[in-house]
N, C-alpha and C. Protein backbone atom coordinates (compact mmCIF):
# COMPACT_ATOMS: atom_id res chain seq x y z
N UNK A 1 43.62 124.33 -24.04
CA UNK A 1 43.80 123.08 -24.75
C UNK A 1 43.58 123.33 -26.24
N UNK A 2 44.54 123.02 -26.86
CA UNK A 2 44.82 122.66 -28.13
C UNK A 2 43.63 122.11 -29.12
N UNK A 3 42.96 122.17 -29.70
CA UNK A 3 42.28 121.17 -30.79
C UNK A 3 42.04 120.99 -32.39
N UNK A 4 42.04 120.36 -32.84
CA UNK A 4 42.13 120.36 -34.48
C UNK A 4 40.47 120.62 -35.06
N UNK A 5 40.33 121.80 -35.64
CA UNK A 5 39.12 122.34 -36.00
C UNK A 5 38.67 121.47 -37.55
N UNK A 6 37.25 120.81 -37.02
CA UNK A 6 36.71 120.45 -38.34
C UNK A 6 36.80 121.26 -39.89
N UNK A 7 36.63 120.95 -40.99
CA UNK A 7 36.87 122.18 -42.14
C UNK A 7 35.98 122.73 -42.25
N UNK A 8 34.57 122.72 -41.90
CA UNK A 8 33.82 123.50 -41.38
C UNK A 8 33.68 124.63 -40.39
N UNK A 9 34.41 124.59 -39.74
CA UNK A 9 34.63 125.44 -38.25
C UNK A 9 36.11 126.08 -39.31
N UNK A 10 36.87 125.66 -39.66
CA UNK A 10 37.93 126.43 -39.85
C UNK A 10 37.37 127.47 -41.40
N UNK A 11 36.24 126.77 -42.44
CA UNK A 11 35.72 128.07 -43.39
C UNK A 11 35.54 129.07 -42.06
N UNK A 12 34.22 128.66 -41.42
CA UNK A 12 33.71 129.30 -40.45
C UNK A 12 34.38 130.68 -39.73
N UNK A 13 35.28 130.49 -39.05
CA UNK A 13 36.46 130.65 -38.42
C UNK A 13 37.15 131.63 -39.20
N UNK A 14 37.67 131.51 -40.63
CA UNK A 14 38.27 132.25 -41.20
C UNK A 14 37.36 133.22 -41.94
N UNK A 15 35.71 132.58 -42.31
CA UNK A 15 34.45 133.55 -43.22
C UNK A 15 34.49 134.66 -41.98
N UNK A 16 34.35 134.64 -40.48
CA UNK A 16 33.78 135.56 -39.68
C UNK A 16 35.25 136.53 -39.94
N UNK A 17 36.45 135.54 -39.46
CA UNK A 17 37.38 136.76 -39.35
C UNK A 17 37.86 137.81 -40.59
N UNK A 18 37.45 137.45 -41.55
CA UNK A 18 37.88 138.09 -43.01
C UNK A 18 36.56 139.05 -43.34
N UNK A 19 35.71 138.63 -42.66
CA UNK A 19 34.27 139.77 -43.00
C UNK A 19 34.42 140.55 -42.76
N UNK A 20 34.81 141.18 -41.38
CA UNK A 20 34.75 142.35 -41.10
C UNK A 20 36.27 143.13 -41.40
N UNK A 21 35.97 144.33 -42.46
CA UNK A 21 36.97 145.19 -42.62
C UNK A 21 38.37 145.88 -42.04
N UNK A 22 37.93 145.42 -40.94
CA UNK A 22 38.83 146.10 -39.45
C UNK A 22 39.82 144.64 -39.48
N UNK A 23 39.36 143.35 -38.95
CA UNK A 23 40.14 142.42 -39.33
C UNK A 23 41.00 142.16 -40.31
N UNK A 24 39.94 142.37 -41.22
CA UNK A 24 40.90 141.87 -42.52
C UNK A 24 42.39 143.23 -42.67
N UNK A 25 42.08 144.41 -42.14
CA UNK A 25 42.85 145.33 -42.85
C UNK A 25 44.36 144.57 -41.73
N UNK A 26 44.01 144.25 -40.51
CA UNK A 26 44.90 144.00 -39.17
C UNK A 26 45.81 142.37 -39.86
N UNK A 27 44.91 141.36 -41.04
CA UNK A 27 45.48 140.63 -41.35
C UNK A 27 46.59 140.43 -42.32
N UNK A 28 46.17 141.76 -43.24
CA UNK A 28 46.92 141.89 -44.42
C UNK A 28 47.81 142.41 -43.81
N UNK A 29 47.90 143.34 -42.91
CA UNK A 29 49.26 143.78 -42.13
C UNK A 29 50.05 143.07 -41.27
N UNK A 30 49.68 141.54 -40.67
CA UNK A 30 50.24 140.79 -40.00
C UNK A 30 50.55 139.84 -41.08
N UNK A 31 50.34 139.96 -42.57
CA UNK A 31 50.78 138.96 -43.54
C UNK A 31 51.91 139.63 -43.87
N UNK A 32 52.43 141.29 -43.97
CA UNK A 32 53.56 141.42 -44.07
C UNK A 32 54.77 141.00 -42.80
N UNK A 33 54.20 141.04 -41.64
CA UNK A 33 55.54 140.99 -40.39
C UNK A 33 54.42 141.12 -39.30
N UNK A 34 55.19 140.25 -38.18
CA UNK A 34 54.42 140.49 -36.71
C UNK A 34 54.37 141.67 -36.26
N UNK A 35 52.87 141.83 -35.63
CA UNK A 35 52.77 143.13 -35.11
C UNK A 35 52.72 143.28 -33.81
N UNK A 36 52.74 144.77 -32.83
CA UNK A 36 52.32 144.76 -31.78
C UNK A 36 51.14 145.97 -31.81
N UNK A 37 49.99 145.56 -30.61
CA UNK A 37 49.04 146.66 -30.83
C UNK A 37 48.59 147.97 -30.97
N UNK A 38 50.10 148.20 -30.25
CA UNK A 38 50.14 149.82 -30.11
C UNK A 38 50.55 150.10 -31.76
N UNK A 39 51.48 149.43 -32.35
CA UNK A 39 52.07 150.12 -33.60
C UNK A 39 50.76 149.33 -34.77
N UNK A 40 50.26 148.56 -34.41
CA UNK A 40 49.05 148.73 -35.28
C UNK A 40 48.03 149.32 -35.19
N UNK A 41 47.54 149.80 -34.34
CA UNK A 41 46.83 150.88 -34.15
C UNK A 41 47.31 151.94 -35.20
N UNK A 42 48.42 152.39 -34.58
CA UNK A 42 49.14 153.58 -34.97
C UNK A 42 49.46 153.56 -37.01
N UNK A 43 49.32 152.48 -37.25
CA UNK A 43 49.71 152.01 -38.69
C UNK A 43 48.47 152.07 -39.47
N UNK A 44 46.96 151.59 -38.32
CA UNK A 44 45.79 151.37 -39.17
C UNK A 44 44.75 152.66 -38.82
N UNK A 45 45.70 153.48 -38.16
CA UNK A 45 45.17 154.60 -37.32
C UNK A 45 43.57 154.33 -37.25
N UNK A 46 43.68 153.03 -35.56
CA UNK A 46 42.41 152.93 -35.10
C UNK A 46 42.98 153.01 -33.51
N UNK A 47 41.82 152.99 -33.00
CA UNK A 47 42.49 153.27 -31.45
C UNK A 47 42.86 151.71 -31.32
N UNK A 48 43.79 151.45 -29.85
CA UNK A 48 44.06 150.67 -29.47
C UNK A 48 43.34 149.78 -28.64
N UNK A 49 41.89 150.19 -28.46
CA UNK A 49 41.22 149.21 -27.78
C UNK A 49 39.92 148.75 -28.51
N UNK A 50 40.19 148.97 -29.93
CA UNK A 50 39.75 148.71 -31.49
C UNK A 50 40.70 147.29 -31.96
N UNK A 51 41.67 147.57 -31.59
CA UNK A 51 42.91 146.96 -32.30
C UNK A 51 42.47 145.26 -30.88
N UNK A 52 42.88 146.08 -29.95
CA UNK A 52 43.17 144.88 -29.32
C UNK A 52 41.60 143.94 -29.13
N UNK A 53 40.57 144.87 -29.42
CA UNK A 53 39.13 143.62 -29.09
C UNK A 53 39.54 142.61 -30.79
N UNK A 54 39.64 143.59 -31.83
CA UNK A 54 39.36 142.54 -33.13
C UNK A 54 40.75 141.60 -32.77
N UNK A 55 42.23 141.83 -32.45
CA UNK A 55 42.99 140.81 -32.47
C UNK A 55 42.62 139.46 -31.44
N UNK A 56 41.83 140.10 -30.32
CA UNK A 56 41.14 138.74 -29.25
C UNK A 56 40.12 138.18 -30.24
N UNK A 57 39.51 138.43 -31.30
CA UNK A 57 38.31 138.03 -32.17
C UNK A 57 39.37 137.13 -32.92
N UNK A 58 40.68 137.23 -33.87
CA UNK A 58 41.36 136.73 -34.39
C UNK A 58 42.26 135.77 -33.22
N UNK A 59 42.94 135.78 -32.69
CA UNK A 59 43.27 134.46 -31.68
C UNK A 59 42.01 133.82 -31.03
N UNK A 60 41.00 134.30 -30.63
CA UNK A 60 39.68 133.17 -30.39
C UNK A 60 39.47 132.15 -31.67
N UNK A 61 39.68 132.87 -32.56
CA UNK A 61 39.48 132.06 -34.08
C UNK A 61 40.61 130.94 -34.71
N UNK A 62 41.61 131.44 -33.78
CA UNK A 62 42.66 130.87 -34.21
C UNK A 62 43.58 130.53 -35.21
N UNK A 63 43.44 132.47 -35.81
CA UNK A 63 44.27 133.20 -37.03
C UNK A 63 45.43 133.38 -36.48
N UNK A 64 45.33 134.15 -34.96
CA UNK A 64 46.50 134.54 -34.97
C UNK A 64 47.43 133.95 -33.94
N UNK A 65 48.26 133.95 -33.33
CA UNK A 65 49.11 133.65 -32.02
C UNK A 65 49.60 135.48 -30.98
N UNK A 66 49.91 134.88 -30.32
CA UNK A 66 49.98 136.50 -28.90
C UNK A 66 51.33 135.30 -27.91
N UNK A 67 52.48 135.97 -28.32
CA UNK A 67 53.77 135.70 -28.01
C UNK A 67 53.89 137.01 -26.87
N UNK A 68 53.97 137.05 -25.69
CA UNK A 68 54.25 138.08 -24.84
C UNK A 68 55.78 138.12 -24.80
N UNK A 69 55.98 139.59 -24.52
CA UNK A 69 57.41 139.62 -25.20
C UNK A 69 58.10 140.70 -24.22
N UNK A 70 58.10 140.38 -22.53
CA UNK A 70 58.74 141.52 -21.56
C UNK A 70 57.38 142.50 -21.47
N UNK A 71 56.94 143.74 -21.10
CA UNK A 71 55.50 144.17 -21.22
C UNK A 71 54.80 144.19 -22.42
N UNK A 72 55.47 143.67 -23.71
CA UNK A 72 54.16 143.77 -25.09
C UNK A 72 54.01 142.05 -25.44
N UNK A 73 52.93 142.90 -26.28
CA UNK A 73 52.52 141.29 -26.80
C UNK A 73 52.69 140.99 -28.56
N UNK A 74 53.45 140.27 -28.93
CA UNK A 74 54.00 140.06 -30.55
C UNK A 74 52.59 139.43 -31.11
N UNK A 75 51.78 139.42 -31.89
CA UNK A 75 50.42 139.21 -32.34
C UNK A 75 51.23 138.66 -34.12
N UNK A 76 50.90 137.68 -34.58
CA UNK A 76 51.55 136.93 -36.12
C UNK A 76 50.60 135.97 -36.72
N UNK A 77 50.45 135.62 -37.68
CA UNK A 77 49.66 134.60 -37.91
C UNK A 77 49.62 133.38 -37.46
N UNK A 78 48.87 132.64 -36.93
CA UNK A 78 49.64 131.31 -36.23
C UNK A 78 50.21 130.02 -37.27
N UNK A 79 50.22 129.96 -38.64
CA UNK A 79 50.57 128.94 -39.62
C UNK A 79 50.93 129.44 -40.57
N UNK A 80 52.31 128.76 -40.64
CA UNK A 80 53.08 129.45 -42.23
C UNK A 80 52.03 129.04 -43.11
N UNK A 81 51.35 127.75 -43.60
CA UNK A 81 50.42 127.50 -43.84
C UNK A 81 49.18 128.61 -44.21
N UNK A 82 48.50 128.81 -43.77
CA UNK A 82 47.47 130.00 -43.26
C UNK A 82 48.18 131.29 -44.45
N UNK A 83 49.43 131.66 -44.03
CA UNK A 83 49.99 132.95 -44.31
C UNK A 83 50.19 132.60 -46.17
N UNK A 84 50.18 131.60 -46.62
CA UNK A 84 50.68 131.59 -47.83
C UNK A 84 49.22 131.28 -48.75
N UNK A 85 47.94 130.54 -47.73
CA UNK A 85 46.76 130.58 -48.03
C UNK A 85 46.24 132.02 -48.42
N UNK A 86 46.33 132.65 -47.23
CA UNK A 86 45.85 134.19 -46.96
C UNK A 86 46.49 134.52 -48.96
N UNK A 87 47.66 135.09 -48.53
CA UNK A 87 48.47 135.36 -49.67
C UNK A 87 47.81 135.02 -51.42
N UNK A 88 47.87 133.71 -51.46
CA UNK A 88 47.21 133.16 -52.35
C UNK A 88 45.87 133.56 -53.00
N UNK A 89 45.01 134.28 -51.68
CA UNK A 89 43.85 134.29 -52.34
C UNK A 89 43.65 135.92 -52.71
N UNK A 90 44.80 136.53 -52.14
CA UNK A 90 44.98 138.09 -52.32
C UNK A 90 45.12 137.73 -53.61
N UNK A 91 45.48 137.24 -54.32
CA UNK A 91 45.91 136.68 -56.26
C UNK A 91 45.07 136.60 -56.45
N UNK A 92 43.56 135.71 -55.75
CA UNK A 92 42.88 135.02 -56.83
C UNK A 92 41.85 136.83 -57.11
N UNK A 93 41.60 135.95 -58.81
CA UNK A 93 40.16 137.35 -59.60
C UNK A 93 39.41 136.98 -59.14
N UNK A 94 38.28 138.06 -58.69
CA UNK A 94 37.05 138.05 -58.58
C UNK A 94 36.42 138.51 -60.12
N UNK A 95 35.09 137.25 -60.39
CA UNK A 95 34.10 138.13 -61.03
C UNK A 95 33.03 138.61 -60.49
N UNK A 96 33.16 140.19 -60.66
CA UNK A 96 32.02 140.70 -60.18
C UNK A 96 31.52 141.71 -61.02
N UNK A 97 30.33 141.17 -60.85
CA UNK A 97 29.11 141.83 -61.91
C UNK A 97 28.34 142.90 -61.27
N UNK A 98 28.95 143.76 -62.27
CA UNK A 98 28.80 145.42 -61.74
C UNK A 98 27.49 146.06 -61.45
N UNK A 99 26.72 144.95 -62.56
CA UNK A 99 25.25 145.31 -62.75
C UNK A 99 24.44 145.00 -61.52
N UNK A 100 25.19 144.15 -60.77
CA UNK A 100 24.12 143.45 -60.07
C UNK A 100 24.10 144.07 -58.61
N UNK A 101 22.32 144.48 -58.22
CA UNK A 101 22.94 145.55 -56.52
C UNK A 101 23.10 144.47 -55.87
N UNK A 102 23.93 145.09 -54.36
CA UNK A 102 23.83 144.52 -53.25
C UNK A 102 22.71 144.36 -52.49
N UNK A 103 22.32 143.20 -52.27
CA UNK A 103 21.18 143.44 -50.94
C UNK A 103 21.35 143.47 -49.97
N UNK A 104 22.84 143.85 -49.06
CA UNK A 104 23.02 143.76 -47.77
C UNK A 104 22.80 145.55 -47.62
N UNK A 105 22.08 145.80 -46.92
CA UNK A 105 21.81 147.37 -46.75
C UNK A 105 22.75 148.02 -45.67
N UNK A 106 23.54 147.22 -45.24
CA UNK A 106 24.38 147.53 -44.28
C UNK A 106 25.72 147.27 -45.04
N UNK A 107 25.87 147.11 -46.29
CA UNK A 107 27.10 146.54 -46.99
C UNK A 107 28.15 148.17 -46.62
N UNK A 108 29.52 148.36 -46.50
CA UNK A 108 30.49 149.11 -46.60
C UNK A 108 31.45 148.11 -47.15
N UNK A 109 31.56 147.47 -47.82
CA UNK A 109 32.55 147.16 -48.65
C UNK A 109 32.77 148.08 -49.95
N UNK A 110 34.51 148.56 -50.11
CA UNK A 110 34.70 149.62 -51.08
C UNK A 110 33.84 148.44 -52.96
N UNK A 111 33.23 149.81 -53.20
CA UNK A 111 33.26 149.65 -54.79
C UNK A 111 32.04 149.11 -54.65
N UNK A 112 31.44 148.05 -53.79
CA UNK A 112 30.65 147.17 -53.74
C UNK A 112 29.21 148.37 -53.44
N UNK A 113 27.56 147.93 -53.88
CA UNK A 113 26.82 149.02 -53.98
C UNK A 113 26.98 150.50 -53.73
N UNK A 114 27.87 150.65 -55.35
CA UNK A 114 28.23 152.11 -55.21
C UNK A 114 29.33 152.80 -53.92
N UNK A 115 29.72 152.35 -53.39
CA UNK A 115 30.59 152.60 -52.43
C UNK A 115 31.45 153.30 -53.46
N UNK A 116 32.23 153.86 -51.86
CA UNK A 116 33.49 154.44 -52.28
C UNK A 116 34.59 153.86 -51.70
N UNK A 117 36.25 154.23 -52.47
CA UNK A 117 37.03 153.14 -52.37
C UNK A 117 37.32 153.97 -50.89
């Protein structure tokens, strides 16, 4: 069943799925063209049962849609909407202040406490 997510649940929803690195890299690649898991795997060279737990994390969330298509499954964003949001914020600047550390000690975001890209 279908339901219309409060705008709370949908930050929510979109803060969890964009956090983690593995997602986000699977979203920016489903913002160019629908994917299937095997060739994203193969594209984000992660295994395929990498690929397919984070895309069940993204349709639980209700980023993406899973069109079965004869034995595969077509995985796309579910809202033109969504896709031009996504898009949009790939534009927006960040200020970020170089000076300032991270306190997440578990941070791997590139650039971010000294990281590498």
């Amino acid at each position: 069943m279908l339901t219309i997510a409060s705008r709370l649940d949908v930050m929510n929803r979109l803060g969890r799925a964009m956090a983690d690195p593995t997602r986000s890299r699977i979203l920016l690649s489903l913002l160019e063209r629908p994917g299937y898991p095997a060739e994203l795997s193969r594209g984000l060279e992660l295994t395929r049962s990498n690929v397919s737990n984070h895309l069940a994390c993204l349709r639980g969330c209700g980023i993406v849609v899973a069109t079965p298509e004869g034995r595969r499954t077509r995985y796309e964003i579910a809202d033109p909407h969504l896709s031009r949001s996504l898009s949009s914020l790939l534009d927006a600047v960040l200020a970020v202040d170089d000076g300032v550390v991270c306190t997440d000690e578990t941070c791997d975001v590139p650039l971010c406490c000294g990281g590498e890209v």
